[in-house]
N, C-alpha and C. Protein backbone atom coordinates (compact mmCIF):
# COMPACT_ATOMS: atom_id res chain seq x y z
N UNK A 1 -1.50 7.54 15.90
CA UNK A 1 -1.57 8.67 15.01
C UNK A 1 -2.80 9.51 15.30
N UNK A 2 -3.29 8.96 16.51
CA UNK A 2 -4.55 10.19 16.66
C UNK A 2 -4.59 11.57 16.75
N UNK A 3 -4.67 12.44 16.45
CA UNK A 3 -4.86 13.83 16.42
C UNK A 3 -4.21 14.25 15.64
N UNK A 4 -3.23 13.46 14.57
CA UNK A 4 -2.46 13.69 13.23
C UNK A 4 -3.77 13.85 11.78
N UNK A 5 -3.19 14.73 11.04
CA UNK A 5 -3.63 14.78 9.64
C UNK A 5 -3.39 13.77 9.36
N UNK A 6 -4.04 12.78 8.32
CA UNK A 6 -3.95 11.69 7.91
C UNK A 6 -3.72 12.04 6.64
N UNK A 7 -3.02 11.21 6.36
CA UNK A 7 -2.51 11.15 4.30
C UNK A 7 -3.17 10.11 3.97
N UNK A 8 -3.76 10.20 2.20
CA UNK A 8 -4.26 9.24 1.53
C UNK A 8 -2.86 8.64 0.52
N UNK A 9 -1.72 9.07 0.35
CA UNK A 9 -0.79 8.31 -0.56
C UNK A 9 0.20 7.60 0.44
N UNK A 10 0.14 6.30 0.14
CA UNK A 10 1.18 5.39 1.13
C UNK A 10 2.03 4.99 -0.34
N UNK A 11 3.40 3.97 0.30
CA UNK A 11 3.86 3.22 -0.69
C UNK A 11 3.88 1.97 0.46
N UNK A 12 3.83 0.61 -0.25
CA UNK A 12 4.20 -0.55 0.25
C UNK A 12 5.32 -1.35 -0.21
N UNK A 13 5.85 -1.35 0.17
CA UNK A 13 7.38 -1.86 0.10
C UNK A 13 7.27 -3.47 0.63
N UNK A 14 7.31 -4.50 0.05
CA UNK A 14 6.94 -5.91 0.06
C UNK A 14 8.48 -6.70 0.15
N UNK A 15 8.65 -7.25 0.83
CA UNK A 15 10.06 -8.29 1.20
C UNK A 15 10.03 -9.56 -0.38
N UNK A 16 9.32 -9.79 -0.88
CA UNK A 16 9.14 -10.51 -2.11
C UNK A 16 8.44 -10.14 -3.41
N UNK A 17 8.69 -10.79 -4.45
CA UNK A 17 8.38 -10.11 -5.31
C UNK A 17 6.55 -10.80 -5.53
N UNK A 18 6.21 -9.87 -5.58
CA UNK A 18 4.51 -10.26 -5.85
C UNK A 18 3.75 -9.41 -7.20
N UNK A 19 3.20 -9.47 -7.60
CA UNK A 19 1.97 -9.12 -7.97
C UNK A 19 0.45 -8.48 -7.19
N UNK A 20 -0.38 -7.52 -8.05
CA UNK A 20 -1.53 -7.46 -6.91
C UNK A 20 -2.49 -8.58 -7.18
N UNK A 21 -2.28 -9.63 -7.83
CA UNK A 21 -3.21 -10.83 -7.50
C UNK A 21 -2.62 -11.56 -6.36
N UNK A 22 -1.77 -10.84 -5.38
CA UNK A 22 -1.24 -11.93 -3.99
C UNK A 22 -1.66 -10.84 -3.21
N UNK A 23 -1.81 -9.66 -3.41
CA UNK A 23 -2.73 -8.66 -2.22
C UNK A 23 -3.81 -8.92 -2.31
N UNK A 24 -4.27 -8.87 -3.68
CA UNK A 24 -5.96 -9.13 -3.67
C UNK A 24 -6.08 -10.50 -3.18
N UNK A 25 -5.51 -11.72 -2.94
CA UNK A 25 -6.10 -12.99 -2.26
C UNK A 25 -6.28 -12.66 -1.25
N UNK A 26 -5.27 -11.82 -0.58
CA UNK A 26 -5.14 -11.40 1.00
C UNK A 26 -6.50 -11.43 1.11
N UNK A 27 -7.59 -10.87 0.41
CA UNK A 27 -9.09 -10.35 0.55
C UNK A 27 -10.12 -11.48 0.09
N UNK A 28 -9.95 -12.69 0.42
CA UNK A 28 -11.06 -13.38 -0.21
C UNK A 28 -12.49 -13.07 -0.08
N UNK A 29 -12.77 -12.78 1.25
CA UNK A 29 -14.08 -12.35 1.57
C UNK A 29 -14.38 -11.21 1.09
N UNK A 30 -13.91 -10.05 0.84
CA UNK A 30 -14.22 -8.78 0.14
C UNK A 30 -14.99 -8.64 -1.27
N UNK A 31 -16.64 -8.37 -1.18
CA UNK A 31 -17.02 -8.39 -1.70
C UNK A 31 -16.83 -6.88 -3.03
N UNK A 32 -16.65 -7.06 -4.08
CA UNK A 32 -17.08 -6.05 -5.21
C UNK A 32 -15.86 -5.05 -5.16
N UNK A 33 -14.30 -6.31 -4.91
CA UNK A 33 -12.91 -6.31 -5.24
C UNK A 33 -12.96 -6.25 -6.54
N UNK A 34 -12.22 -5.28 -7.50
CA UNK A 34 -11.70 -5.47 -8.49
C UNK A 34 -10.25 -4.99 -9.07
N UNK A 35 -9.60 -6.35 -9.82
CA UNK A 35 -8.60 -6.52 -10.20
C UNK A 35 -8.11 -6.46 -11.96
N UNK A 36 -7.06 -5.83 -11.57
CA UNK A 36 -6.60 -5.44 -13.46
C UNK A 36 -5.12 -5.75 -13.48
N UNK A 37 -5.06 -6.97 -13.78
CA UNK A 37 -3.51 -7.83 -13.57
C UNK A 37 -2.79 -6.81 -14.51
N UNK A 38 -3.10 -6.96 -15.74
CA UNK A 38 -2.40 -6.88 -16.52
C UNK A 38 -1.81 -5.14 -16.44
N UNK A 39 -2.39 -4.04 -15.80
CA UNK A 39 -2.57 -3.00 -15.55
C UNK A 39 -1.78 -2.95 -14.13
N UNK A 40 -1.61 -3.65 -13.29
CA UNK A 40 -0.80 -4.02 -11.79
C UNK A 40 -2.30 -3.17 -11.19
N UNK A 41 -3.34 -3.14 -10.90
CA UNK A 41 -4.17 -2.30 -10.68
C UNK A 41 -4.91 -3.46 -9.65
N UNK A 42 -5.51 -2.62 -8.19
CA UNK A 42 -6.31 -3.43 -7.44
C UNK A 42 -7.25 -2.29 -6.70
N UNK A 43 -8.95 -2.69 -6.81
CA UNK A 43 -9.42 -1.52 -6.36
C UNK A 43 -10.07 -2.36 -5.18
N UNK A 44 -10.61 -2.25 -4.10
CA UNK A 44 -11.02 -2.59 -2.87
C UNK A 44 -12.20 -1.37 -2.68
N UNK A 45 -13.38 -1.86 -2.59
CA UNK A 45 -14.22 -0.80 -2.11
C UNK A 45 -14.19 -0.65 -0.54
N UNK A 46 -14.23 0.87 0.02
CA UNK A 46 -14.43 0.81 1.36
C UNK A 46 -15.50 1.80 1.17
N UNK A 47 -16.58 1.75 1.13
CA UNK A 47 -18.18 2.33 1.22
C UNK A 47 -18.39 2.57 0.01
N UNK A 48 -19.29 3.66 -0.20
CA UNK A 48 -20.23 3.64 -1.67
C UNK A 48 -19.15 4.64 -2.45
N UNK A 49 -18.69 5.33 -1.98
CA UNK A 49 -17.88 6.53 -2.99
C UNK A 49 -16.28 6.33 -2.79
N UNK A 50 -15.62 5.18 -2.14
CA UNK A 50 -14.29 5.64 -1.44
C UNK A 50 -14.05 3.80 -1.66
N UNK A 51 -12.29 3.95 -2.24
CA UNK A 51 -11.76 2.84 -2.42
C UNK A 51 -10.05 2.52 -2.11
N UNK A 52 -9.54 2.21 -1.30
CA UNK A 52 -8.29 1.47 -1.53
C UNK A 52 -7.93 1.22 -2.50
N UNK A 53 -6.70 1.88 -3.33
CA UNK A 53 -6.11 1.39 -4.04
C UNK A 53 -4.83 1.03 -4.52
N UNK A 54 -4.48 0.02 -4.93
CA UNK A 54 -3.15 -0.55 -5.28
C UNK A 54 -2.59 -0.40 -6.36
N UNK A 55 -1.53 0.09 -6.83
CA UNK A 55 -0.91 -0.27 -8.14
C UNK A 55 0.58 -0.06 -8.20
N UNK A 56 0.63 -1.25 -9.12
CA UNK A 56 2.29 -1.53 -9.01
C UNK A 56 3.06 -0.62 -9.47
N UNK A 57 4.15 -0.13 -9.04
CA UNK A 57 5.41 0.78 -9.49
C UNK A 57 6.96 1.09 -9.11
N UNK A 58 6.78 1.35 -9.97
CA UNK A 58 8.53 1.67 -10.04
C UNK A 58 9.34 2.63 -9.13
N UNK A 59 10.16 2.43 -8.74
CA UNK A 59 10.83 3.93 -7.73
C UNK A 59 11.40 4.74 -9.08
N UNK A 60 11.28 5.76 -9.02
CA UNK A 60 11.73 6.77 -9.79
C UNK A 60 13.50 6.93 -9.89
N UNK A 61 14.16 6.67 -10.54
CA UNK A 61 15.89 6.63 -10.26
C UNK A 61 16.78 7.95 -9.74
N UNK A 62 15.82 9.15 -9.60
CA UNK A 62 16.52 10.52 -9.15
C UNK A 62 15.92 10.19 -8.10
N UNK A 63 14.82 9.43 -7.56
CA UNK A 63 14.44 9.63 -6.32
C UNK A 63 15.51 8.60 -5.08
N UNK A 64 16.56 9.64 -4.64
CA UNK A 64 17.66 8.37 -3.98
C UNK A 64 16.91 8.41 -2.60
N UNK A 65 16.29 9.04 -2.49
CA UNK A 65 15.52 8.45 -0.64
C UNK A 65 15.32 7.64 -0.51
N UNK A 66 13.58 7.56 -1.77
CA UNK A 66 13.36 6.25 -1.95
C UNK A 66 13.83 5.28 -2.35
N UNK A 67 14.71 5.11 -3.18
CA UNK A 67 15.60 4.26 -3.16
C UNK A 67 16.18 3.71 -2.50
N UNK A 68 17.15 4.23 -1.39
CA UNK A 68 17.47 4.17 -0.26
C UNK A 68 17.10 3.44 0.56
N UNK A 69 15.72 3.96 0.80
CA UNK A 69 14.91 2.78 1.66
C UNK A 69 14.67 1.82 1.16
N UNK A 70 14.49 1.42 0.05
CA UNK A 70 13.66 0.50 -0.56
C UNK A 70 15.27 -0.65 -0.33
N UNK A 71 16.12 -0.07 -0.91
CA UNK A 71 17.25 -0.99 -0.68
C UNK A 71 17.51 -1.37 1.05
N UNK A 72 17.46 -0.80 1.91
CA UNK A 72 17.23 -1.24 2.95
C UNK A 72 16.53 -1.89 3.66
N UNK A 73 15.17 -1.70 3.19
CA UNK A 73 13.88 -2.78 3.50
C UNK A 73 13.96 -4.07 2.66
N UNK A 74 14.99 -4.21 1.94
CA UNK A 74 15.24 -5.48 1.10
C UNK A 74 13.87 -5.62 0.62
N UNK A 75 13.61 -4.59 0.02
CA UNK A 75 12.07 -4.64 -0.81
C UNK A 75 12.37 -4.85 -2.21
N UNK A 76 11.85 -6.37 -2.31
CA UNK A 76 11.51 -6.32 -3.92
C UNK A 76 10.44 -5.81 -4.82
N UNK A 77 9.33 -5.60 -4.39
CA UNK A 77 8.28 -5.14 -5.01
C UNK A 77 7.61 -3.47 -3.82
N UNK A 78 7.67 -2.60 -4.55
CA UNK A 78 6.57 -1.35 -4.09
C UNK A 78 5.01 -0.95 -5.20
N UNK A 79 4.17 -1.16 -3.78
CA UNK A 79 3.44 -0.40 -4.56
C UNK A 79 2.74 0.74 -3.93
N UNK A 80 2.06 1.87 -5.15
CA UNK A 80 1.72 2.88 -4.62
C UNK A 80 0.07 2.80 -3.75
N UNK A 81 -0.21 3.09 -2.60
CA UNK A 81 -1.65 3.15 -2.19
C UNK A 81 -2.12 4.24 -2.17
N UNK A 82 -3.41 4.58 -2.49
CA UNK A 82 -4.27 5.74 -2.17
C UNK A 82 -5.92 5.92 -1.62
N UNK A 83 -6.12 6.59 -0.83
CA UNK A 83 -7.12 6.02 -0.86
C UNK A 83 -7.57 7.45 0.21
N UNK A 84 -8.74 7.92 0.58
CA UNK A 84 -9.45 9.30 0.95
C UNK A 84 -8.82 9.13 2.67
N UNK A 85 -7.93 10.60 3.14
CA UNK A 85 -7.58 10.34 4.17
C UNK A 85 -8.52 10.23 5.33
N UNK A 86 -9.52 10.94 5.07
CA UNK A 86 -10.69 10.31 5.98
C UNK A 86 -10.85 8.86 5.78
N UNK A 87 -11.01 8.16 5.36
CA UNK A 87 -10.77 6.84 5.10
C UNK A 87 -9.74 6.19 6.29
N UNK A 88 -8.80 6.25 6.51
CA UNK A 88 -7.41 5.96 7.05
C UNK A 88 -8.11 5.10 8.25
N UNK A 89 -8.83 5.18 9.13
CA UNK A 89 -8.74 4.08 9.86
C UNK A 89 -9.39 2.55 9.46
N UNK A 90 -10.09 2.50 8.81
CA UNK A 90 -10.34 1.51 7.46
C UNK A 90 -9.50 0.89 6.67
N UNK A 91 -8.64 2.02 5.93
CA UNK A 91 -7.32 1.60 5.72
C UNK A 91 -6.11 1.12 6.17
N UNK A 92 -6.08 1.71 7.01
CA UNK A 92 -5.17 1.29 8.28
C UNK A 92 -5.56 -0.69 8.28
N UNK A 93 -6.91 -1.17 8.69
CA UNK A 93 -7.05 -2.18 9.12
C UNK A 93 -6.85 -3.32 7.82
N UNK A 94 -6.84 -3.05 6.68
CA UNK A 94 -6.20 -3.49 5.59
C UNK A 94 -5.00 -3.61 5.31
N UNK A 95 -4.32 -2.32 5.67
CA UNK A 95 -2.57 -2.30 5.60
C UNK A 95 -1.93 -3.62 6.48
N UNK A 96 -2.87 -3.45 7.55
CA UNK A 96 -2.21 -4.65 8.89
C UNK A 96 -2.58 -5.82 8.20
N UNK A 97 -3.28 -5.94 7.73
CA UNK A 97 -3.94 -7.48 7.19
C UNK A 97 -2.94 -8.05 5.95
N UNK A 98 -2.58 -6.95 5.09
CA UNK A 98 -1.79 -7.02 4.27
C UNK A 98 -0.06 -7.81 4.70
N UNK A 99 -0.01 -6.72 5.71
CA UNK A 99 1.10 -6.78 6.39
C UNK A 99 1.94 -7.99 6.88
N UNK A 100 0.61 -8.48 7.88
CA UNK A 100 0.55 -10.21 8.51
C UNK A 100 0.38 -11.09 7.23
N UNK A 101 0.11 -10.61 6.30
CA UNK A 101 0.25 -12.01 5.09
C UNK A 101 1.28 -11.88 4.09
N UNK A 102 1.73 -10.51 4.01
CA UNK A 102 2.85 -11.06 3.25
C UNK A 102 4.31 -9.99 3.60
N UNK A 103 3.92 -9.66 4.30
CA UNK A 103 4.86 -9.00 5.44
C UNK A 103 5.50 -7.63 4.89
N UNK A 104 6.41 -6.97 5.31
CA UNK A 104 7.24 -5.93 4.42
C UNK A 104 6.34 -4.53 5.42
N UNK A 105 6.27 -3.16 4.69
CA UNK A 105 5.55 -2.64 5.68
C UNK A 105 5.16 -1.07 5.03
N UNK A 106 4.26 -0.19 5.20
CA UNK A 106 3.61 0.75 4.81
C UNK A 106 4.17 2.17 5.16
N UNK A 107 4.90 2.78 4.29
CA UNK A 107 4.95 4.53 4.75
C UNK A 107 4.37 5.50 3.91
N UNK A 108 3.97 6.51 4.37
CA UNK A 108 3.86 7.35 3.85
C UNK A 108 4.24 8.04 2.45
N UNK A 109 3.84 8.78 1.62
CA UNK A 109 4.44 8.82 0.23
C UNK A 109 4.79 10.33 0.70
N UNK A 110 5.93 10.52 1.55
CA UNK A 110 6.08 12.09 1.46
C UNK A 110 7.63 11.87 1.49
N UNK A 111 7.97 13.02 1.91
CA UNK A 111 9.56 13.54 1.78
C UNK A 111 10.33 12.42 2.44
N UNK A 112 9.56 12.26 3.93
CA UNK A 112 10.82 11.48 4.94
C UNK A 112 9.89 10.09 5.06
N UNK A 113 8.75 9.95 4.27
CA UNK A 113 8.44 8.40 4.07
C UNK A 113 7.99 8.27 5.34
N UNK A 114 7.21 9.24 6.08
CA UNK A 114 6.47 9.45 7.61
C UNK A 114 5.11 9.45 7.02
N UNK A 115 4.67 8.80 8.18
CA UNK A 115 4.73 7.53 8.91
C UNK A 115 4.48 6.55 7.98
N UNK A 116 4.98 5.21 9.22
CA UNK A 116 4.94 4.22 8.94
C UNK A 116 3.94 3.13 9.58
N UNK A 117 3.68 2.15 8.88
CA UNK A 117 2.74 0.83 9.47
C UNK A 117 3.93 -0.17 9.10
N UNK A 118 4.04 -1.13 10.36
CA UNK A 118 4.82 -2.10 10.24
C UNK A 118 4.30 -3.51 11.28
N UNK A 119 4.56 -4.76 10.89
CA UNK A 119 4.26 -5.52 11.61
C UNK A 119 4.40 -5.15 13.40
């Protein structure tokens, strides 16, 4: 994706049903992680002003794209990410980490769900 605009809104589309207390383990070592179960909420600091973030949601029911996909990726759980597109190669190395532990895979939150991170 080098010389591409980078986007800060992804969705993650997960092959099982999880919670963000099974992303946030993904991170044991990550210091000054914070988690809001009850809220589906996971914040990840990546420097002093800029954070990864997770939270659980719903596909919207007029939205048949997403839908679409989501039924095709045999995704039980999506959630929304955001995080400063300058950020993105940082992020990026989280998405993969994510990825390899509980598999499923990362697109974009736009029209055609471009691009993607996948195992």
């Amino acid at each position: 994706m080098a010389g591409k605009t980078q986007i800060g809104d992804w969705l993650y589309f997960c092959p099982q049903e999880i919670t963000v207390r099974e992303i946030y383990n993904v991170f044991p070592e990550l210091e000054g992680t914070e988690i809001w179960e009850e809220a589906g909420v996971l914040e990840i600091p990546m420097g002093e002003k800029s954070s990864f973030d997770v939270e659980t949601t719903q596909i919207h029911p007029k939205d048949e794209i997403t839908l679409q996909f989501a039924k095709e990726q045999d995704a039980k759980s999506v959630f929304l990410v955001t995080f400063l597109p300058e950020d993105y190669a940082q992020a990026e190395v989280l998405m993969k980490k994510i990825i390899a532990a509980l598999g499923g895979l990362f697109c974009g939150d736009t029209e055609d769900l471009m691009p993607r991170i996948k195992a």
